[in-house]
C-alpha atoms as a PDB file:
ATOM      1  CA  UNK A   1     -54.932 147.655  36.445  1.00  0.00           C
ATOM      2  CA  UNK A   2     -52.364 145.889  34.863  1.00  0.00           C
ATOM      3  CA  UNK A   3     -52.886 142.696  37.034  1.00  0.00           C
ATOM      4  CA  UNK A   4     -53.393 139.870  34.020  1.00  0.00           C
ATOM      5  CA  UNK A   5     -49.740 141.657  32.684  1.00  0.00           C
ATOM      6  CA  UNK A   6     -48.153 139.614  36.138  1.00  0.00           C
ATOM      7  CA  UNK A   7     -45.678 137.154  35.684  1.00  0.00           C
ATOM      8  CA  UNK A   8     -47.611 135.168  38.059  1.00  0.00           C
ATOM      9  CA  UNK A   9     -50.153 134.343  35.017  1.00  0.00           C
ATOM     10  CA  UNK A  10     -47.065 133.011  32.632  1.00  0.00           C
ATOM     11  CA  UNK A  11     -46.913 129.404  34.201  1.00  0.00           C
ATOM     12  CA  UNK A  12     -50.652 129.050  33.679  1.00  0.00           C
ATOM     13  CA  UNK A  13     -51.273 130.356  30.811  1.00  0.00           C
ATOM     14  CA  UNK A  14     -51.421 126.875  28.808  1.00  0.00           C
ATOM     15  CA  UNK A  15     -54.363 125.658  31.465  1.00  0.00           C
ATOM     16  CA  UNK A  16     -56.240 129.389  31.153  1.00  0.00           C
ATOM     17  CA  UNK A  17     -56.317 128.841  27.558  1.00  0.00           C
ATOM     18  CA  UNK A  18     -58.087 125.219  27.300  1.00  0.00           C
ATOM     19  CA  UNK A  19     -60.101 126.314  29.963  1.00  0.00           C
ATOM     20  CA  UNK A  20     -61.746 129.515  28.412  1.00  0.00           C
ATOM     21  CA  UNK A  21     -61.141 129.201  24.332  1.00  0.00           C
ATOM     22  CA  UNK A  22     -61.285 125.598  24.837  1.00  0.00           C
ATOM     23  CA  UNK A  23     -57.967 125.525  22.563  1.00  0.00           C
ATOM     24  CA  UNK A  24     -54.360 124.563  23.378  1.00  0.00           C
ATOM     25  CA  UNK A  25     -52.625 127.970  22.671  1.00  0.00           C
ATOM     26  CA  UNK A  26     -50.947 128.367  19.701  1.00  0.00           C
ATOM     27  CA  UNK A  27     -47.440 129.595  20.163  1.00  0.00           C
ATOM     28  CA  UNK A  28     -45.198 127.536  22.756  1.00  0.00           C
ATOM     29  CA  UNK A  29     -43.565 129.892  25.108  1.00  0.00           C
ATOM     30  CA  UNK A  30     -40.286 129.204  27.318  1.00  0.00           C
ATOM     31  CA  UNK A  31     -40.918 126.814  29.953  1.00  0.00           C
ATOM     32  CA  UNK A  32     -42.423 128.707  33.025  1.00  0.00           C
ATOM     33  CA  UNK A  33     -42.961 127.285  36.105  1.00  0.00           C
ATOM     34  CA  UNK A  34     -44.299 128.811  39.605  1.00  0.00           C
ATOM     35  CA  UNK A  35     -42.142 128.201  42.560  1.00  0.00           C
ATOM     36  CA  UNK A  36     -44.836 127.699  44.904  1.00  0.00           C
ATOM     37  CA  UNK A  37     -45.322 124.006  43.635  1.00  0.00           C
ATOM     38  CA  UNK A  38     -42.584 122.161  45.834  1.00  0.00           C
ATOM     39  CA  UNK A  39     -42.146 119.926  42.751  1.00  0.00           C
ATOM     40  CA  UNK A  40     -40.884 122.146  40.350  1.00  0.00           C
ATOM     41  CA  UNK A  41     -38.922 124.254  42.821  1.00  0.00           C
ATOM     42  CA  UNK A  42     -36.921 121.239  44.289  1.00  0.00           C
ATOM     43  CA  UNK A  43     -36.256 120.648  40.220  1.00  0.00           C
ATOM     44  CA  UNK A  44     -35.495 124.255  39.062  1.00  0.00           C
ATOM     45  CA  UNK A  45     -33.167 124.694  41.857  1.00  0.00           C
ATOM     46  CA  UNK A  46     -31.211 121.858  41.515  1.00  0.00           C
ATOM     47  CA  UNK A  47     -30.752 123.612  38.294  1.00  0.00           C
ATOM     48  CA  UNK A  48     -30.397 127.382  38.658  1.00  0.00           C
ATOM     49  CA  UNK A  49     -28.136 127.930  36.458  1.00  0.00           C
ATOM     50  CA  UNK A  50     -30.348 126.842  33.180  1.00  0.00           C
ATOM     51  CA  UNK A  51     -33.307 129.207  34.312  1.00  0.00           C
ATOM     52  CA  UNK A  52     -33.995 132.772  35.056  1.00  0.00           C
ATOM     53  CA  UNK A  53     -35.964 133.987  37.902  1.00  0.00           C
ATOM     54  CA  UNK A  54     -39.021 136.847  38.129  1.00  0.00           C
ATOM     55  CA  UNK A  55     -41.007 137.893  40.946  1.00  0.00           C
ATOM     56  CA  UNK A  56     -44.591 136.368  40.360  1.00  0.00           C
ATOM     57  CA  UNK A  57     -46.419 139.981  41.184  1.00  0.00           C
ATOM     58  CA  UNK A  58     -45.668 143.340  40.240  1.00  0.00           C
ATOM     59  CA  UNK A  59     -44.949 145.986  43.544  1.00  0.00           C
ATOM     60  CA  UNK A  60     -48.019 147.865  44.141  1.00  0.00           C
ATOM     61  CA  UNK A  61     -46.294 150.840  44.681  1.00  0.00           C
ATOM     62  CA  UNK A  62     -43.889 150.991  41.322  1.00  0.00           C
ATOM     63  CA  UNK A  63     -45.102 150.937  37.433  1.00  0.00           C
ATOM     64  CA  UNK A  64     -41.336 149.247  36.812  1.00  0.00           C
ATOM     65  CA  UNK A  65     -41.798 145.865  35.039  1.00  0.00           C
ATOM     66  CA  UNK A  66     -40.508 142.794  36.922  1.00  0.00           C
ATOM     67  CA  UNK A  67     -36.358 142.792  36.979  1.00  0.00           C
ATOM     68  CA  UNK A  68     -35.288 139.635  35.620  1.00  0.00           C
ATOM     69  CA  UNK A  69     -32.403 137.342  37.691  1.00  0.00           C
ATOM     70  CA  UNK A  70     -30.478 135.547  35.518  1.00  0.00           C
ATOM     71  CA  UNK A  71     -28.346 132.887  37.767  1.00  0.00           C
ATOM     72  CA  UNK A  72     -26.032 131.896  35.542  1.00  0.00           C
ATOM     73  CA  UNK A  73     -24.924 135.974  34.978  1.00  0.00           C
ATOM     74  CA  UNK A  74     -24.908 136.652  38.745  1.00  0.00           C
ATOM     75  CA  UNK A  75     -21.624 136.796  41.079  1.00  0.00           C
ATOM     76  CA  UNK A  76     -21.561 133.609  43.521  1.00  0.00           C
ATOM     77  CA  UNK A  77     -22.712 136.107  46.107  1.00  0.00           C
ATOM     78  CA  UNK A  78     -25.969 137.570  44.078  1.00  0.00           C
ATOM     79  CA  UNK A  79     -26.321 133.390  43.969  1.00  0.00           C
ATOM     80  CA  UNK A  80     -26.359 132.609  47.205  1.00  0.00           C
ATOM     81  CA  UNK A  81     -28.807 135.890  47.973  1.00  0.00           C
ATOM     82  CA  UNK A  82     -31.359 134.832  45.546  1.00  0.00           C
ATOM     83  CA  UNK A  83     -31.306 131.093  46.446  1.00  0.00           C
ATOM     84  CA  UNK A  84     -31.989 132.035  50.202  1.00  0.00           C
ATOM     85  CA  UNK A  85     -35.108 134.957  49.171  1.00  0.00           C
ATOM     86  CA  UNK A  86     -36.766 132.428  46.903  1.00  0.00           C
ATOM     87  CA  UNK A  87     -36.051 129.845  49.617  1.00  0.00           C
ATOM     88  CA  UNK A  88     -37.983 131.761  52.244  1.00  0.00           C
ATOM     89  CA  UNK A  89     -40.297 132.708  49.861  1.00  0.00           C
ATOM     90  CA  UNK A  90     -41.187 130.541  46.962  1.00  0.00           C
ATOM     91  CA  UNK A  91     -44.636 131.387  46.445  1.00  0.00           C
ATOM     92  CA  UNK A  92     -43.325 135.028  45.128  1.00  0.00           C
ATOM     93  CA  UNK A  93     -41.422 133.396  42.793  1.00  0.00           C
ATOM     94  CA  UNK A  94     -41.191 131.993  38.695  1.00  0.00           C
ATOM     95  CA  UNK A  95     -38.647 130.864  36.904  1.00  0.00           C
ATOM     96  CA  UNK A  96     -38.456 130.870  33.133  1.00  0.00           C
ATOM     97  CA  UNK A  97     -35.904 128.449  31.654  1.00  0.00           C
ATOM     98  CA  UNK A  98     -33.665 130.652  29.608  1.00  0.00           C
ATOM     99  CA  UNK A  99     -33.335 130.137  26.148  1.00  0.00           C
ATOM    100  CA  UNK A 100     -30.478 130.117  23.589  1.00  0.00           C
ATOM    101  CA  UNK A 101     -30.466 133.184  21.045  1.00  0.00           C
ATOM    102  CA  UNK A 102     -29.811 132.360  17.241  1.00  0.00           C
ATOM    103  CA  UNK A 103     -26.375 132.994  15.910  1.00  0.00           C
ATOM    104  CA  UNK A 104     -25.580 133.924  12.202  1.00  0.00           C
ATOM    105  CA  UNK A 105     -22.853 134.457  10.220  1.00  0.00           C
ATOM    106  CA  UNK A 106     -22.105 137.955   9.021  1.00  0.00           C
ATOM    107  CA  UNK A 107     -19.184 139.767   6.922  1.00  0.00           C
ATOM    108  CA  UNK A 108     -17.751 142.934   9.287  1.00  0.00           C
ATOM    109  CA  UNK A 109     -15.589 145.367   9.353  1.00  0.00           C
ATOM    110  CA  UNK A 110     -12.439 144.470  11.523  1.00  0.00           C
ATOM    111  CA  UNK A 111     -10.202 147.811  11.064  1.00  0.00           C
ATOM    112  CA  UNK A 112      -9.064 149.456  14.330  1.00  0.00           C
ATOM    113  CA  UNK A 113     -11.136 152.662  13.467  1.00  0.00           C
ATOM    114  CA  UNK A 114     -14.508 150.475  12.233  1.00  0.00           C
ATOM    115  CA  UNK A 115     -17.525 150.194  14.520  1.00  0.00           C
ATOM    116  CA  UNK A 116     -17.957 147.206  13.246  1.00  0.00           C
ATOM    117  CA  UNK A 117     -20.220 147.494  10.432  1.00  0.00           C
ATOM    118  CA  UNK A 118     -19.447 147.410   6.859  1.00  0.00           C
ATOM    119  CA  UNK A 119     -17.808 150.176   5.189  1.00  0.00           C
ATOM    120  CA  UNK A 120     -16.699 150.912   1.943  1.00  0.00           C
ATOM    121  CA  UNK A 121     -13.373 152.487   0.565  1.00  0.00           C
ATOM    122  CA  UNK A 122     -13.479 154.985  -1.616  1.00  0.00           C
ATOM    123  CA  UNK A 123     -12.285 153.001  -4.508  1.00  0.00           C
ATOM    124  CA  UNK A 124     -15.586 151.035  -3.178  1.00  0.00           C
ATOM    125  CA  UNK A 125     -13.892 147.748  -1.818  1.00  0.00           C
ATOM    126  CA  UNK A 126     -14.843 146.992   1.363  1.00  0.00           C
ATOM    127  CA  UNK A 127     -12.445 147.189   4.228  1.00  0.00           C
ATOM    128  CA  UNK A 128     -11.055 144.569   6.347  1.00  0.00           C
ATOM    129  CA  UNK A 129     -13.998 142.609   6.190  1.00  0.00           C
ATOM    130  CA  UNK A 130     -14.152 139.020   8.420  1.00  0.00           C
ATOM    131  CA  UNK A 131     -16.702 136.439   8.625  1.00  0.00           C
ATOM    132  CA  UNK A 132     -17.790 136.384  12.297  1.00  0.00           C
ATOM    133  CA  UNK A 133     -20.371 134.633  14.168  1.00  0.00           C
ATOM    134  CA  UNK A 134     -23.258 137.163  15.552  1.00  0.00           C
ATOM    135  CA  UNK A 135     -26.618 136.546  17.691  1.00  0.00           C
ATOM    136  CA  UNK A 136     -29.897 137.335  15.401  1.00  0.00           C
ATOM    137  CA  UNK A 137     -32.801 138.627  16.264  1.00  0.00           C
ATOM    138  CA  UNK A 138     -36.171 139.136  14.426  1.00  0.00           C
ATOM    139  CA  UNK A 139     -38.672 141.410  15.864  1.00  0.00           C
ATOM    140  CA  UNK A 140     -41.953 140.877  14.545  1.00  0.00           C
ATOM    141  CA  UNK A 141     -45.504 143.507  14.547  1.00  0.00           C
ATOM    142  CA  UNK A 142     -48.993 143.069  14.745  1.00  0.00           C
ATOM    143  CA  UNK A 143     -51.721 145.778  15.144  1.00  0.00           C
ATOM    144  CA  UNK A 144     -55.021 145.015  16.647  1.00  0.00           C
ATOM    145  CA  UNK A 145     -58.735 146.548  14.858  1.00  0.00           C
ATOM    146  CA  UNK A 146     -61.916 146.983  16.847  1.00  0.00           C
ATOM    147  CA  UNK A 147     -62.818 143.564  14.751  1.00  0.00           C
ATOM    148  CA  UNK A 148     -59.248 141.952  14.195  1.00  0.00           C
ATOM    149  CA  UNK A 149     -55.501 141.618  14.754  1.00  0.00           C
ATOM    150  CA  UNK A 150     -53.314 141.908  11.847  1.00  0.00           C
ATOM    151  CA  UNK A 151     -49.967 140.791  11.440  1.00  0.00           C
ATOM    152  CA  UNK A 152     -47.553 143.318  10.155  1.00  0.00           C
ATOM    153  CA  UNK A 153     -45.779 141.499   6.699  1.00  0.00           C
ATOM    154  CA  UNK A 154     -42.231 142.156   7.839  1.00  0.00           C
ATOM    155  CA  UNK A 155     -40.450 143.120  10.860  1.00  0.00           C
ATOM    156  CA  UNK A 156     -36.958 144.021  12.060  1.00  0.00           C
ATOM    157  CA  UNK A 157     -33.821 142.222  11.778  1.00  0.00           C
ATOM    158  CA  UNK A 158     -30.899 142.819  14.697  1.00  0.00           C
ATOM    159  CA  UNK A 159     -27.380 141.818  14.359  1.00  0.00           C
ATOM    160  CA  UNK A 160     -25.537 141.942  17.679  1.00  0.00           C
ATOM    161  CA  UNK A 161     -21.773 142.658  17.731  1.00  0.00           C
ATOM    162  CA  UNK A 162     -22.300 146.635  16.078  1.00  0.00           C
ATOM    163  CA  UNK A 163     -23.528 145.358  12.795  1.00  0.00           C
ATOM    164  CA  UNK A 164     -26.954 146.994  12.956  1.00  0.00           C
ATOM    165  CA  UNK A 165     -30.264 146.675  12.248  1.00  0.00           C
ATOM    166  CA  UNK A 166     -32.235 146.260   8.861  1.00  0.00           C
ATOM    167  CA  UNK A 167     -36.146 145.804   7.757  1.00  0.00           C
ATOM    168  CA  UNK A 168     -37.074 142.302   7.092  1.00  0.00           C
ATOM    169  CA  UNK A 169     -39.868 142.119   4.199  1.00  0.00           C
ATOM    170  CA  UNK A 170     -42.657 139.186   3.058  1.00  0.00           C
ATOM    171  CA  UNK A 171     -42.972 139.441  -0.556  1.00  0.00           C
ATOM    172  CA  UNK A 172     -45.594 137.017  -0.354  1.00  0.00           C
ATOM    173  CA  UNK A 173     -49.577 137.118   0.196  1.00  0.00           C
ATOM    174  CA  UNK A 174     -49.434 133.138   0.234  1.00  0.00           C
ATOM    175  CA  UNK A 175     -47.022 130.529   1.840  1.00  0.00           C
ATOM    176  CA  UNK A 176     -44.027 130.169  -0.642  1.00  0.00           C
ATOM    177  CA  UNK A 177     -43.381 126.131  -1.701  1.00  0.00           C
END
């Protein structure tokens, strides 16, 4: 039914856990907090800008995930119109504190004609190649067995700014000193 995928679960999620595997979970996810509780709502809007807001349940009707509202992206208008919904309706509201994304730095291809990935020559020099800061992402796998989930060793590296994508590979059965 879909019903534990609500967002309305995220803020809870730490108390769910103890409760049922008797554990404190083991990954740390972004700050989540349900806008119902008066305390955290007078505290996450006196700070909109550092958070980003989700309806707490799915609509019924629609198989579309929950849009995301991201304050600090939104015209002072969109603002003010999301301040005054989750104001008359808090309960029907999270908000996730948003997170900074990693940044590298990455050789790429500056020419007017590039697309801003590398490219060779053809005397095989690279062209007009810059260091540049870019956001990194790492997308990891894991695949779930009637008995187990494994974890996939590697994943997928993204470069923002047009420099591409590339497989990321663990060469190593063991933790490496």
């Amino acid at each position: 039914t879909g019903v534990l995928e609500s967002p309305m679960f995220k803020p809870f999620l730490p108390e769910i856990c103890k409760e049922i595997l008797g554990e404190e979970l083991l990954l740390r996810d972004a700050e989540t907090v349900w806008l119902g509780n008066e305390e955290d709502a007078k505290r996450v809007l006196a700070e909109s800008e550092k958070w980003i807001f989700k309806k707490a349940f799915h609509n019924a009707e629609s198989t579309k995930t929950t849009e995301s509202k991201s304050y600090s992206s939104m015209t002072s208008t969109a603002q003010l119109a999301l301040m005054q919904t989750i104001e008359e309706a808090p309960e029907q509201w999270i908000a996730e504190k948003a997170m900074d994304v990693a940044t590298v730095y990455a050789y790429r291809d500056s020419s007017p004609t590039s697309r801003g990935d590398i490219r060779q020559s053809n005397s095989g020099k690279a062209n007009s190649l810059e260091f540049t800061q870019a956001v990194s992402l790492m997308r990891f796998f894991a695949v779930n067995t009637k008995t187990e989930t494994a974890v996939m060793p590697g994943g997928l590296g993204i470069m923002g700014k047009g420099l591409g994508e590339k497989d990321i590979w663990v060469l190593s059965e063991s933790p490496v000193p």
